[in-house]
Protein backbone atom coordinates (compact mmCIF):
# COMPACT_ATOMS: atom_id res chain seq x y z
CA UNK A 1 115.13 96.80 122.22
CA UNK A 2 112.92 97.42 125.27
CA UNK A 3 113.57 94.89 128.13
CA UNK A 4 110.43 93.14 129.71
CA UNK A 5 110.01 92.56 132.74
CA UNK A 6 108.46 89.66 134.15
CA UNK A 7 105.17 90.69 135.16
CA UNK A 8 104.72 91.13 131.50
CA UNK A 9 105.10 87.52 131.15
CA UNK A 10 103.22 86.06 133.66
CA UNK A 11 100.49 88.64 132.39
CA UNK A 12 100.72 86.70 128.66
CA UNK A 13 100.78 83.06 130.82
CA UNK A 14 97.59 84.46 132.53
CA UNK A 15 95.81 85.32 129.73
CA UNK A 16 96.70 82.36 128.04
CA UNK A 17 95.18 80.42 130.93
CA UNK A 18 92.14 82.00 131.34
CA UNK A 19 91.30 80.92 127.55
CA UNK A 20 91.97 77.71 128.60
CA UNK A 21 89.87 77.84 131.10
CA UNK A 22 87.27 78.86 128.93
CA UNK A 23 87.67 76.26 126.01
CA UNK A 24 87.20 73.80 128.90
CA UNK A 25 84.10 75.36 130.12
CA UNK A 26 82.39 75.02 126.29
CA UNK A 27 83.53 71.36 125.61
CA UNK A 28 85.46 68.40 127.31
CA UNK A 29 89.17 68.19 128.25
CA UNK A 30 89.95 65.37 126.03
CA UNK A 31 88.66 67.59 122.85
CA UNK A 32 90.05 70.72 123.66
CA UNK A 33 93.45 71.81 121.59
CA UNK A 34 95.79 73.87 121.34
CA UNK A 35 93.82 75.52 117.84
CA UNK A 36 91.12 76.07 120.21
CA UNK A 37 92.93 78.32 122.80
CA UNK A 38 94.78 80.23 120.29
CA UNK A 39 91.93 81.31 118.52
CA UNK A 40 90.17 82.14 122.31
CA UNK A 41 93.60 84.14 123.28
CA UNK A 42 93.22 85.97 120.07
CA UNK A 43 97.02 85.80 119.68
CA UNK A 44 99.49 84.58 116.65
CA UNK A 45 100.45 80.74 117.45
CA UNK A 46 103.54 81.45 118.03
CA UNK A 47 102.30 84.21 120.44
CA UNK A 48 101.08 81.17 122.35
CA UNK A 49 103.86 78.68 121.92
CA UNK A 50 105.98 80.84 123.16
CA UNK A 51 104.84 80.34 126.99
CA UNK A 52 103.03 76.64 126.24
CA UNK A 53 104.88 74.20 123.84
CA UNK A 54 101.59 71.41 124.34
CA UNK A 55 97.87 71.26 125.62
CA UNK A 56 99.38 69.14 128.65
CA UNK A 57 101.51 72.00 129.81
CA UNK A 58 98.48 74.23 129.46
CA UNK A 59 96.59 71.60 131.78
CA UNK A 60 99.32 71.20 134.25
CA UNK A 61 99.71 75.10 134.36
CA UNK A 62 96.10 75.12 134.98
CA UNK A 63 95.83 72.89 137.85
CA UNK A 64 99.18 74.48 139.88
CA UNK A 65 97.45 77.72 139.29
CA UNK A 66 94.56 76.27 141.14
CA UNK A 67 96.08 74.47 143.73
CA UNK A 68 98.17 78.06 144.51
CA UNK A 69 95.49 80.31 144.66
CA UNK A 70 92.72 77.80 146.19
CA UNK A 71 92.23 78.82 150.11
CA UNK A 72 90.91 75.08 150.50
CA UNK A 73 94.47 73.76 152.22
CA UNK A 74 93.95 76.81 154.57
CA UNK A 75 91.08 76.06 156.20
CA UNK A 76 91.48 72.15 156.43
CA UNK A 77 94.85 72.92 158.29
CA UNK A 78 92.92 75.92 160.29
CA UNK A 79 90.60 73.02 161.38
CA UNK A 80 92.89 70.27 162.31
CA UNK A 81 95.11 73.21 164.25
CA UNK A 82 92.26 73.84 166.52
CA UNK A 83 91.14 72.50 169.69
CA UNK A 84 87.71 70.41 170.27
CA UNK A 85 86.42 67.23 170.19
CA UNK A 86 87.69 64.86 167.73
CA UNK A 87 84.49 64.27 165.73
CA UNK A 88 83.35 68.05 165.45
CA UNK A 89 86.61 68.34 163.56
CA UNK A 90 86.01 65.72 161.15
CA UNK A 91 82.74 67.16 160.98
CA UNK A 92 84.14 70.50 159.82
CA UNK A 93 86.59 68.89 157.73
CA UNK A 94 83.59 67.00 155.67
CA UNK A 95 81.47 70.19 155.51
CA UNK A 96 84.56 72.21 154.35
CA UNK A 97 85.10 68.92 151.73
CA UNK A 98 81.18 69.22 150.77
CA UNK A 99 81.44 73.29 150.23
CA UNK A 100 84.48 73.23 147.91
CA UNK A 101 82.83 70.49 145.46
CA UNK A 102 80.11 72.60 145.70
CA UNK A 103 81.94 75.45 144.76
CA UNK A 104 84.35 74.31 142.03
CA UNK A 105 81.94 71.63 140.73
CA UNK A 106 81.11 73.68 137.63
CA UNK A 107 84.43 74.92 137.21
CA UNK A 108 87.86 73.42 138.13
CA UNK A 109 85.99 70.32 139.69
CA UNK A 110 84.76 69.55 136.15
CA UNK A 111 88.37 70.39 134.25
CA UNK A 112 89.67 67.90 136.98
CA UNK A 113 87.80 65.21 136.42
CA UNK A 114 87.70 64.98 132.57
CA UNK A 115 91.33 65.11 133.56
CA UNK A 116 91.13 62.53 135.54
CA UNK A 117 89.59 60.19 132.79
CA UNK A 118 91.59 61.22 129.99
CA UNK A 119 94.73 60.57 131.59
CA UNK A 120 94.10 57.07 132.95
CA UNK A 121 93.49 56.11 129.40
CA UNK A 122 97.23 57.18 128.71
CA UNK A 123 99.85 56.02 131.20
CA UNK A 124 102.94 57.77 129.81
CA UNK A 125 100.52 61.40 129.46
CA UNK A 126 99.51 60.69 133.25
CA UNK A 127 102.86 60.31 134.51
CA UNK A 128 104.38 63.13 132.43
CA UNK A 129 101.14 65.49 134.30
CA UNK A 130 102.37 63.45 138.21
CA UNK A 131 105.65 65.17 137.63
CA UNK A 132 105.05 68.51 136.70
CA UNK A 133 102.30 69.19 138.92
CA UNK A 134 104.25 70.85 141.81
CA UNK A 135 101.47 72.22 143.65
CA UNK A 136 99.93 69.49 145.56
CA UNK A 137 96.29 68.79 144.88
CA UNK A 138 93.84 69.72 147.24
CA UNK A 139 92.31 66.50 147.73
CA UNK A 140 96.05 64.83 148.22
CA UNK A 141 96.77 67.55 151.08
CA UNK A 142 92.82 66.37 152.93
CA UNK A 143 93.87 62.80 152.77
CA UNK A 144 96.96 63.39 154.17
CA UNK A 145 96.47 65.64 156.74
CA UNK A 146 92.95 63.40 157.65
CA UNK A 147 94.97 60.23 158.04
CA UNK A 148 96.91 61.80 160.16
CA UNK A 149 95.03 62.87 162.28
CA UNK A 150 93.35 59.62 162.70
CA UNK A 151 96.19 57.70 163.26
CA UNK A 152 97.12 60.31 166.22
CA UNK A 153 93.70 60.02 168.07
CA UNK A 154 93.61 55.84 167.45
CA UNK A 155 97.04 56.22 169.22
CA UNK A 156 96.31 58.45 171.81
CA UNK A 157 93.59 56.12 172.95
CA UNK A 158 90.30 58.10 171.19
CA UNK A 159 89.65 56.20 168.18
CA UNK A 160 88.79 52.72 168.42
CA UNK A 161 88.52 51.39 165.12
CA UNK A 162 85.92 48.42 164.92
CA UNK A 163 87.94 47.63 161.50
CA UNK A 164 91.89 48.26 160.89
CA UNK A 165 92.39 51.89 159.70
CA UNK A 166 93.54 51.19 156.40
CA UNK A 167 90.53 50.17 155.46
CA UNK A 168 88.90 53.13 156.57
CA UNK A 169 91.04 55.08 154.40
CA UNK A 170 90.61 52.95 151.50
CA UNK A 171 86.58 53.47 152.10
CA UNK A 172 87.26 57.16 152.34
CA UNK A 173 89.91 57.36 149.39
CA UNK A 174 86.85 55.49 147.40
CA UNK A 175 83.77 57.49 148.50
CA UNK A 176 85.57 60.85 147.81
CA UNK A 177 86.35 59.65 144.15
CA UNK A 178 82.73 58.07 144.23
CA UNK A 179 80.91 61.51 145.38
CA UNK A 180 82.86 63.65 143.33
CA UNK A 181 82.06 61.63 140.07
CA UNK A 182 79.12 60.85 140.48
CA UNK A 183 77.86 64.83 141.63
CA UNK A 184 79.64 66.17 138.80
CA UNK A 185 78.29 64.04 136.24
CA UNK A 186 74.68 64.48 137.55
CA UNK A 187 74.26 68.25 137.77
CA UNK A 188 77.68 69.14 134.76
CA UNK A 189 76.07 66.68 132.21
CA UNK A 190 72.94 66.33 132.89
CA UNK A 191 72.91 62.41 132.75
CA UNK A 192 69.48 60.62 133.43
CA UNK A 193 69.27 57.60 135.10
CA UNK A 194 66.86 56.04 137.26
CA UNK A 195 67.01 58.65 139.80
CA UNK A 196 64.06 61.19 139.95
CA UNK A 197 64.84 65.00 140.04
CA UNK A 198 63.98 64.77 143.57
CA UNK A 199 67.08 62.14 144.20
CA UNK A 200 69.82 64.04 142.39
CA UNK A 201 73.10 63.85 143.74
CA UNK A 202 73.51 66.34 146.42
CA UNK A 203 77.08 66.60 147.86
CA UNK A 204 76.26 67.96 151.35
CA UNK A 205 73.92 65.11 152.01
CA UNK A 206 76.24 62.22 151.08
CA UNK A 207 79.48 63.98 153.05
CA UNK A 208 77.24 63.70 155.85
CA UNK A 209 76.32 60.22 155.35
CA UNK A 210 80.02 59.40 154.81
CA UNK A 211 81.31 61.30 157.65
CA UNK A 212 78.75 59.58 160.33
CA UNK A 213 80.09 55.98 158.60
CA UNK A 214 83.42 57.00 159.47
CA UNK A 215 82.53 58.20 162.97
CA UNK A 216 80.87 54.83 163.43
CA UNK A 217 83.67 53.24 162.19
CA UNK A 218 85.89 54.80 164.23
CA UNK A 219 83.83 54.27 167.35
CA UNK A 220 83.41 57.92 167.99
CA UNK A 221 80.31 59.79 169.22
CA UNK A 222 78.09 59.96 165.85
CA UNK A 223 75.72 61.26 168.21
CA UNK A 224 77.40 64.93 167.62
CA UNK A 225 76.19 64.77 163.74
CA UNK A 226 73.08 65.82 164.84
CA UNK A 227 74.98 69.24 165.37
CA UNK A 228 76.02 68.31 161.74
């Protein structure tokens, strides 16, 4: 018998993926199944199987393959890595934040967050997802690497929090959640409310709100957002 060679399988894993990836693009995360991708793949179940033993596998394989190929953690560390005045960083940082929402919203950004919600329903599935997840998420890597720098410019004398930095990055931790829900669920699903059209969500305009709030908070020059 023939050997094959890996490319072959990662060429099946692939394909396999990018039905998933479909499926989740017709209906919600928590209704998609493993019936559903093996009918979109077009192979045998076992053809399927083979590579994927469970939808949560399938959804974990999803979400390293985005976190791998995603140029997102490039450019936030391309930021912080160069030189200029603390705020015009953070101000790059929260248009690079506002851009990728923008970009993924009707794609990953929506597989994420049904994710998100079907998962905190189910402790043991959410843990099990934590642990094979070895690509770390994009938004994990910007809080990190924003807290960080934070930290170094309150030490070094340039930040002077009004309010103790934690609390900062619990209000940032919270309005990134916040944003992201609440932009994906106006323009993915279409929810009314008592917004007009006029007042949709619109993530550029409320990463610029946040980011002067944080500037302010930090006692930095918010005067720069007008550069924003």
């Amino acid at each position: 018998m023939p050997k094959v060679n890996e490319s072959y399988f990662e060429k099946k894993k692939n394909q396999i993926l990018d039905a998933a990836f479909s499926v989740c693009m017709k209906k919600p995360a928590n209704e998609v199944t493993m019936s559903d991708i093996v009918k979109e793949t077009g192979f045998s179940h076992g053809g399927v199987y083979k590579y994927y033993s469970n939808i949560d596998d399938i959804f974990i394989a999803l979400s390293n393959r985005f976190n791998h190929i995603s140029d997102f953690k490039d450019k936030i560390s391309g930021i912080f890595a160069s030189e200029g005045k603390p705020e015009k960083i953070l101000m790059e940082v929260f248009h690079v934040v506002s851009e990728d929402i923008k970009n993924t919203l009707l794609g990953y950004g929506k597989i994420s967050f049904e994710l998100g919600t079907l998962f905190a329903n189910d402790p043991e599935r959410l843990l099990y997802y934590r642990s094979q997840v070895t690509e770390a998420s994009n938004y994990d890597f910007l809080i990190e690497k924003t807290f960080h720098f934070m930290e170094k410019k309150t030490a070094e004398g340039y930040f002077k929090p009004i309010i103790p930095l934690h609390d900062i990055y619990m209000l940032i931790i919270a309005s990134f959640d916040g944003i992201t829900r609440d932009v994906i669920l106006s323009k993915c699903y279409q929810l009314k409310g008592p917004l007009s059209e006029n007042d949709r969500f619109d993530e550029t305009k409320l990463m610029r709100s946040l980011c002067a709030s944080i500037l302010l908070l930090l006692s930095g020059n918010s005067d720069m957002m007008e550069e924003y």
